[in-house]
C-alpha atoms as a PDB file:
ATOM      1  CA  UNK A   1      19.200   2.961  -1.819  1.00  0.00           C
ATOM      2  CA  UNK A   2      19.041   3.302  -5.216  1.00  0.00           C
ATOM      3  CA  UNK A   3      16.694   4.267  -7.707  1.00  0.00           C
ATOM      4  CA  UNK A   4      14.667   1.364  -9.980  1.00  0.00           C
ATOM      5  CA  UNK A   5      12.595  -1.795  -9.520  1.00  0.00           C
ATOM      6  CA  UNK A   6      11.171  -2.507  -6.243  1.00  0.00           C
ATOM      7  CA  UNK A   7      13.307  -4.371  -3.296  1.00  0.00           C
ATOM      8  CA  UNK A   8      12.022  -7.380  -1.782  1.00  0.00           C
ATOM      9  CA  UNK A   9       8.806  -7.832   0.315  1.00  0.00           C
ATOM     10  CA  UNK A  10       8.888  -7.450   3.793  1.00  0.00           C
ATOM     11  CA  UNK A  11       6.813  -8.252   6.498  1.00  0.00           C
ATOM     12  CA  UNK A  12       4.476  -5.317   7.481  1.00  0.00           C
ATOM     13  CA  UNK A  13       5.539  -2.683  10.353  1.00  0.00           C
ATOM     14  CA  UNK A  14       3.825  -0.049  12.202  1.00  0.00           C
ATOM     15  CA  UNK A  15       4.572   2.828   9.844  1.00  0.00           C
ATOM     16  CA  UNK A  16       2.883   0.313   7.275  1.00  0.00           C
ATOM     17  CA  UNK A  17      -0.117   0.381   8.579  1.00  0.00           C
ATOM     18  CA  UNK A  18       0.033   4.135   9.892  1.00  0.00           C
ATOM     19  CA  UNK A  19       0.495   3.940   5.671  1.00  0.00           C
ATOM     20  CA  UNK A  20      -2.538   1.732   4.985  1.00  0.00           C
ATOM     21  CA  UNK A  21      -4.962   4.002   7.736  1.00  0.00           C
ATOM     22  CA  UNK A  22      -4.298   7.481   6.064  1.00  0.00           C
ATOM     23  CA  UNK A  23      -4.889   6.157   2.928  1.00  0.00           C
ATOM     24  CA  UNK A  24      -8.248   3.683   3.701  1.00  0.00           C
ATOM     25  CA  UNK A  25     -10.498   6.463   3.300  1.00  0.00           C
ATOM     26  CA  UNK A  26      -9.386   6.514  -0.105  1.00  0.00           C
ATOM     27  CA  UNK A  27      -9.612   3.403  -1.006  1.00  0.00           C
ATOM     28  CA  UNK A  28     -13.302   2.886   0.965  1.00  0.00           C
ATOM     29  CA  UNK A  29     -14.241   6.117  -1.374  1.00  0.00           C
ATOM     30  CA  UNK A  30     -13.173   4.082  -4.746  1.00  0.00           C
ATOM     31  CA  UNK A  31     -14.721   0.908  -3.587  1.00  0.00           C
ATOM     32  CA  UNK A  32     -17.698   2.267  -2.253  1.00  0.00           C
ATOM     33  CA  UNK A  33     -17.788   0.478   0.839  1.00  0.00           C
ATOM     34  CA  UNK A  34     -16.357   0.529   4.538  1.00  0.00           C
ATOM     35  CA  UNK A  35     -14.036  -2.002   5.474  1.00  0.00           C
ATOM     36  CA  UNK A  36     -13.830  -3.610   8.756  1.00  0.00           C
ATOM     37  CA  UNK A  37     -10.473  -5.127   8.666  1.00  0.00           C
ATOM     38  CA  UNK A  38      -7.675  -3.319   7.046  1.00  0.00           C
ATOM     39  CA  UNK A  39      -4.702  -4.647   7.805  1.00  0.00           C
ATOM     40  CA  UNK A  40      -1.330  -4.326   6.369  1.00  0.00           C
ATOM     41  CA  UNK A  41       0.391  -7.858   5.829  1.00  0.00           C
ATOM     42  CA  UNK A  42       3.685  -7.366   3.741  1.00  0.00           C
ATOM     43  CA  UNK A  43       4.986  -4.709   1.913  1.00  0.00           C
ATOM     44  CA  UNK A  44       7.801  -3.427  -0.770  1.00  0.00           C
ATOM     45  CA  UNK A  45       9.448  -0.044  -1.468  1.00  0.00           C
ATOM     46  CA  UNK A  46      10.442   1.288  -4.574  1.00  0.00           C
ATOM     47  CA  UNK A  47      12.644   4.291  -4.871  1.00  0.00           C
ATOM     48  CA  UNK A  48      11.127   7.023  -7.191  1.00  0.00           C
ATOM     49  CA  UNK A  49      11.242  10.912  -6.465  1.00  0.00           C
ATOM     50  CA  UNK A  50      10.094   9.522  -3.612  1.00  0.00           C
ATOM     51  CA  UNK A  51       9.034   6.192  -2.464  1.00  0.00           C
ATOM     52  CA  UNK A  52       6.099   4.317  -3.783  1.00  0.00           C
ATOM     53  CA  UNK A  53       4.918   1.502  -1.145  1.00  0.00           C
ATOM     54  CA  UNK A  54       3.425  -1.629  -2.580  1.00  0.00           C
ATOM     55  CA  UNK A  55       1.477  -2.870   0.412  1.00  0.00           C
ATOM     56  CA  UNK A  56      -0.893  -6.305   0.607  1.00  0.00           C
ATOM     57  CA  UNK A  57      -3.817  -5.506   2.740  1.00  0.00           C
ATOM     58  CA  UNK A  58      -6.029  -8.175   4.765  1.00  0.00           C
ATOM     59  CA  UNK A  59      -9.747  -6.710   4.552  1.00  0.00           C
ATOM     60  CA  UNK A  60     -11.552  -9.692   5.941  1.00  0.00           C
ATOM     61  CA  UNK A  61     -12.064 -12.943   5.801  1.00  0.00           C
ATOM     62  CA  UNK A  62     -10.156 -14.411   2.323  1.00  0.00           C
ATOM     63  CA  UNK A  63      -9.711 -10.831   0.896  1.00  0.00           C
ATOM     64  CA  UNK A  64      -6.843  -8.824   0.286  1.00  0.00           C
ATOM     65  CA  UNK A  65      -6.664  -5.644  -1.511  1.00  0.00           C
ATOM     66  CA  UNK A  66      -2.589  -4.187  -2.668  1.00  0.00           C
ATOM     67  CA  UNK A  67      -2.313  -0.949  -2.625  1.00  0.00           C
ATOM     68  CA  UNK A  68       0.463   1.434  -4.643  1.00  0.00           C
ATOM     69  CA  UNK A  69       1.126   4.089  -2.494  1.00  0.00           C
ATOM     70  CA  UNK A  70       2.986   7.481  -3.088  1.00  0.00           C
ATOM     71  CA  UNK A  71       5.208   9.189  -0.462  1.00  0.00           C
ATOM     72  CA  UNK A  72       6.952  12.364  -1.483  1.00  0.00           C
ATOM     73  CA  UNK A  73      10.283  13.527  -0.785  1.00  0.00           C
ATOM     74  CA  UNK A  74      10.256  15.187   2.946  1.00  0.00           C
ATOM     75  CA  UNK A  75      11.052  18.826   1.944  1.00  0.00           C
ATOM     76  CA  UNK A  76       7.613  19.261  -0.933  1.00  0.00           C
ATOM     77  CA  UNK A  77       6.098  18.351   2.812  1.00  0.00           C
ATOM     78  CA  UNK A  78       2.425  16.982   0.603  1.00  0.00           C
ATOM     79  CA  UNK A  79      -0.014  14.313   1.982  1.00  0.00           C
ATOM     80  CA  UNK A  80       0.489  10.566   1.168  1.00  0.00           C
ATOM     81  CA  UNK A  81      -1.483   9.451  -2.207  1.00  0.00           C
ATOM     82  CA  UNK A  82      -3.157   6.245  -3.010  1.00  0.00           C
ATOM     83  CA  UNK A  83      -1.683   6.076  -6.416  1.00  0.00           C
ATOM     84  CA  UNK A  84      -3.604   2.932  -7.334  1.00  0.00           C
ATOM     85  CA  UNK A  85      -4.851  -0.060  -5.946  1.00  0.00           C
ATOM     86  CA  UNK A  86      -5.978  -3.833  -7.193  1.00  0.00           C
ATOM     87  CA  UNK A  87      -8.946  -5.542  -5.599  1.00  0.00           C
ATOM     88  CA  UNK A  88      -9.544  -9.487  -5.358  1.00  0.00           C
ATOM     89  CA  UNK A  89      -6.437 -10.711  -4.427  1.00  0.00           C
ATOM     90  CA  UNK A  90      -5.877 -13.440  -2.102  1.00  0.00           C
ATOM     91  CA  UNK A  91      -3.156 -14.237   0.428  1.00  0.00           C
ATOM     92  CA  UNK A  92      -0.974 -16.054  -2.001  1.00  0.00           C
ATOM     93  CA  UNK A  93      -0.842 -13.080  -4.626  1.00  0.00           C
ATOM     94  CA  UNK A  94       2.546 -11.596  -5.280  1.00  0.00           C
ATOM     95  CA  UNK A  95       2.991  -8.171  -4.844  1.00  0.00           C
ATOM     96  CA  UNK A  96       4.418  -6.829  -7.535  1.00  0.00           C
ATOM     97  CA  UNK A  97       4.630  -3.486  -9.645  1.00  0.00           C
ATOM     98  CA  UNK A  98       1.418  -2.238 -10.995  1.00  0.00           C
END
């Protein structure tokens, strides 16, 4: 892997959603509400110092959230961060870099 623009969506696997779990709290804080449903659907990597995960997120009923989130390198052996997120998408929005 190289470093640079993110590689192409995939569909969602378990460490995906281990992902999406440690970092729902976060997003529920930001939001200010509890979500149900919080399911990862599709995701993309991006290698940085580290690897930033772009992953769509079903929260219930037409609602999807995408989350940009921040994995460091192994060895500085830190927490996962939600680095940002966008609210309001639907199933048909494109993940893509923000």
């Amino acid at each position: 892997m190289k470093c640079g623009g993110p590689r192409g969506t995939q569909a969602a696997t378990p460490e995906t959603q281990q992902i999406v779990d440690e970092v729902k709290l976060q997003v529920e804080e930001k939001e200010g509400k509890k979500f149900e449903v919080f399911n990862a659907v599709e995701f993309k990597t991006q290698l940085v110092a580290g690897i930033n995960y772009f992953i769509k997120v079903h929260v219930g009923n037409e609602e999807f959230l995408h989350l940009r989130v921040f994995k460091s390198l192994p060895h500085e052996n830190k927490p996962l961060s939600l680095a940002s997120y966008q609210s309001s998408k639907t199933t048909h929005d494109e993940l893509a870099y923000f």
